[in-house]
N, C-alpha and C. Protein backbone atom coordinates (compact mmCIF):
# COMPACT_ATOMS: atom_id res chain seq x y z
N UNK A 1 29.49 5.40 53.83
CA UNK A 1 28.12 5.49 53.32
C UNK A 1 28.10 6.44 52.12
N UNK A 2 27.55 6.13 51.03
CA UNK A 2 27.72 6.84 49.81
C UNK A 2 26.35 6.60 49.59
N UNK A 3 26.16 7.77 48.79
CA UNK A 3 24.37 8.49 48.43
C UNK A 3 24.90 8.10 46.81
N UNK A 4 23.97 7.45 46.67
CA UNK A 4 23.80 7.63 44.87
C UNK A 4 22.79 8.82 44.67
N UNK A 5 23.67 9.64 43.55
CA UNK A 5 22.83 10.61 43.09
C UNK A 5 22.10 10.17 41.57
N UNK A 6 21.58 10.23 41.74
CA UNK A 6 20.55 9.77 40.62
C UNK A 6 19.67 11.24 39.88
N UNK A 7 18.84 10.95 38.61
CA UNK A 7 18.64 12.22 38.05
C UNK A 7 17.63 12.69 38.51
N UNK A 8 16.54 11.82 39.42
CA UNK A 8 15.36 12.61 40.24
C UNK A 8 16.02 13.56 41.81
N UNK A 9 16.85 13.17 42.29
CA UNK A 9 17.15 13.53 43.43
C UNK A 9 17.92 14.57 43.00
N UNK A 10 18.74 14.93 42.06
CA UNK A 10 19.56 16.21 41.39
C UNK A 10 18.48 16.90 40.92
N UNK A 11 17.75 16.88 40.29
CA UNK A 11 16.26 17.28 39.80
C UNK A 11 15.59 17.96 41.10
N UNK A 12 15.14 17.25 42.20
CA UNK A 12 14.46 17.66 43.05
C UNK A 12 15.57 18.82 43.95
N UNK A 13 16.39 18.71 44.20
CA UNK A 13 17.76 19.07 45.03
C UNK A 13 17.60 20.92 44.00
N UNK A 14 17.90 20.79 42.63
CA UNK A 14 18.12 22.19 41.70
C UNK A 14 16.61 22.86 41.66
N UNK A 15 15.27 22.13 41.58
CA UNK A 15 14.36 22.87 42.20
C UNK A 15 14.20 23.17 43.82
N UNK A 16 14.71 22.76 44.37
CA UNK A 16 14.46 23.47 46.18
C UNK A 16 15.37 24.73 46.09
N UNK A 17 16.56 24.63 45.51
CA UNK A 17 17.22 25.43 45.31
C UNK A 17 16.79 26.96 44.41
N UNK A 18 16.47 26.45 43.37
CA UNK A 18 15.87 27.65 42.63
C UNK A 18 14.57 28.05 43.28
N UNK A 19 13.86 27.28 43.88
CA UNK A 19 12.83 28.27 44.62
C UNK A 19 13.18 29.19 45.51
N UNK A 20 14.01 28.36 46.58
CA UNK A 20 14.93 29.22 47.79
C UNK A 20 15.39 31.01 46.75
N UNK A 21 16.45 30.32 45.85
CA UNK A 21 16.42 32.01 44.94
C UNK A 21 15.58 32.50 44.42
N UNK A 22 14.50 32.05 44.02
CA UNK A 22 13.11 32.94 43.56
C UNK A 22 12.48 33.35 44.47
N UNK A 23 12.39 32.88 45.84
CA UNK A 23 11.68 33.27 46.82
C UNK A 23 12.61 34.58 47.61
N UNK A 24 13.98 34.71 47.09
CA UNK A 24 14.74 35.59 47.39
C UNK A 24 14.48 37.07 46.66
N UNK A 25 14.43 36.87 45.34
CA UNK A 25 14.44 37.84 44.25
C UNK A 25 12.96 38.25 44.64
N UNK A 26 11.90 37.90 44.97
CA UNK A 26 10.43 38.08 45.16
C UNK A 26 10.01 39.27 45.71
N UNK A 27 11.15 38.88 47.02
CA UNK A 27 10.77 39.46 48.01
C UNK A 27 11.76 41.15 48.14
N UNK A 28 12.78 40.37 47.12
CA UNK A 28 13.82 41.89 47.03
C UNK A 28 13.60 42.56 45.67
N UNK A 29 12.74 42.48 45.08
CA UNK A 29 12.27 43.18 43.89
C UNK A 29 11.01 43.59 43.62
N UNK A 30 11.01 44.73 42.60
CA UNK A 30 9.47 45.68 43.00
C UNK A 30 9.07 44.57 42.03
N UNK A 31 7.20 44.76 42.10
CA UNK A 31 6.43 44.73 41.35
C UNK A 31 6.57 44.52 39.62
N UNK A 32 7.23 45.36 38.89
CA UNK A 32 7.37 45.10 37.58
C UNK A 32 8.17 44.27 37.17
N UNK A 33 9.44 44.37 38.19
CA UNK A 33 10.96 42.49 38.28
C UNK A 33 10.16 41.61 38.16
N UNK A 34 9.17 41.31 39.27
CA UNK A 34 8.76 40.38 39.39
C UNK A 34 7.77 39.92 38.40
N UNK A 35 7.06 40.57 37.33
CA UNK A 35 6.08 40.40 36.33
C UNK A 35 7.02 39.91 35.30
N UNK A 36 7.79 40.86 35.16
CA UNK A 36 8.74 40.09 34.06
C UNK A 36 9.81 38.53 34.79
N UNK A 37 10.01 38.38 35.75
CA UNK A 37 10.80 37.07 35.80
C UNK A 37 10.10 36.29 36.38
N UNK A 38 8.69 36.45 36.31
CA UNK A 38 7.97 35.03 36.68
C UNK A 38 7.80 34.29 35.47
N UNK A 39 7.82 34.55 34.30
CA UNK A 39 7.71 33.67 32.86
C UNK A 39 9.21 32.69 33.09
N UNK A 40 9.90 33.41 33.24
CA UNK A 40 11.15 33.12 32.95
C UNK A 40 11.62 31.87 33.70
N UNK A 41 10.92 32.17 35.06
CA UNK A 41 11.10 30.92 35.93
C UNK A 41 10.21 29.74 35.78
N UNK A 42 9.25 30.20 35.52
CA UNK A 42 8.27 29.20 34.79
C UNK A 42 8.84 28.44 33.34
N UNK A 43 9.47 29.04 32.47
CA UNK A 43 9.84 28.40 31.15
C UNK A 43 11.16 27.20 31.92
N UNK A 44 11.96 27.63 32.72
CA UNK A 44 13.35 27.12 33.34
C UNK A 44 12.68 25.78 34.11
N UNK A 45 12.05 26.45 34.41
CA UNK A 45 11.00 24.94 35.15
C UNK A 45 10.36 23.46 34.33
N UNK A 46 9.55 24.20 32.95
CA UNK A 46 8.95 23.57 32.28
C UNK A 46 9.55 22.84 31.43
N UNK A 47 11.11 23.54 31.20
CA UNK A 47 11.99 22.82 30.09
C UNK A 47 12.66 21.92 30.87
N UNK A 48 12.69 22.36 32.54
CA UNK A 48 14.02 21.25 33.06
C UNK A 48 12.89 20.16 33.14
N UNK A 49 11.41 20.39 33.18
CA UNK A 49 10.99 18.72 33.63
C UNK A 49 10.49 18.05 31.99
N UNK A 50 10.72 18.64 30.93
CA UNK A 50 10.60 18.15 29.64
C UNK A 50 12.29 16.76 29.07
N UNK A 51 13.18 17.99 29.70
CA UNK A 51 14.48 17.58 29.44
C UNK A 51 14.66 16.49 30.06
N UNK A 52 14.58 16.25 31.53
CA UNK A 52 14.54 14.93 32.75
C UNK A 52 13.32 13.63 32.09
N UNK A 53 12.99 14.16 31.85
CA UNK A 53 11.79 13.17 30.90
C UNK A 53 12.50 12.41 29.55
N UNK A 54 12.63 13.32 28.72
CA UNK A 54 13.71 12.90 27.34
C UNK A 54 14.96 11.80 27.89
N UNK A 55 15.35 12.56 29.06
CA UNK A 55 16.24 11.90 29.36
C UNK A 55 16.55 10.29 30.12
N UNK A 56 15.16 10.16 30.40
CA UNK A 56 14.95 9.19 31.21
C UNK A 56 14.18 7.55 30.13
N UNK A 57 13.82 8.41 28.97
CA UNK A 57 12.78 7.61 27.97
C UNK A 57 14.20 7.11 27.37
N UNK A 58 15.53 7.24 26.88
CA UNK A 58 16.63 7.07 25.99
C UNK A 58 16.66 5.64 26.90
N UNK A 59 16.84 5.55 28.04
CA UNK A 59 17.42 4.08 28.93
C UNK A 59 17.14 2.92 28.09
């Protein structure tokens, strides 16, 4: 039995994942970590679902 990985399911799979570590760093970092690396995770977010998009319009 073989899983095709396809680019939504790698997509969805690297966000569960990066939340799991943001929800890590959250909780183990003061107040000011967390002001500064919530943009950051937000930009990583916004570009990976810009990029999956680009990437999907080329087919």
């Amino acid at each position: 039995m073989k899983i095709k990985a396809d680019k939504n399911l790698l997509a969805s799979l690297a966000f569960i994942i990066a939340l799991l570590i943001f929800v890590v760093i959250v909780f183990r970092l003061p107040v000011n970590a967390f002001i500064i690396a919530t943009p950051i995770f937000a930009g990583i977010v916004f570009l990976s679902i810009f990029l999956i998009k680009d990437n999907e319009d080329e087919k």
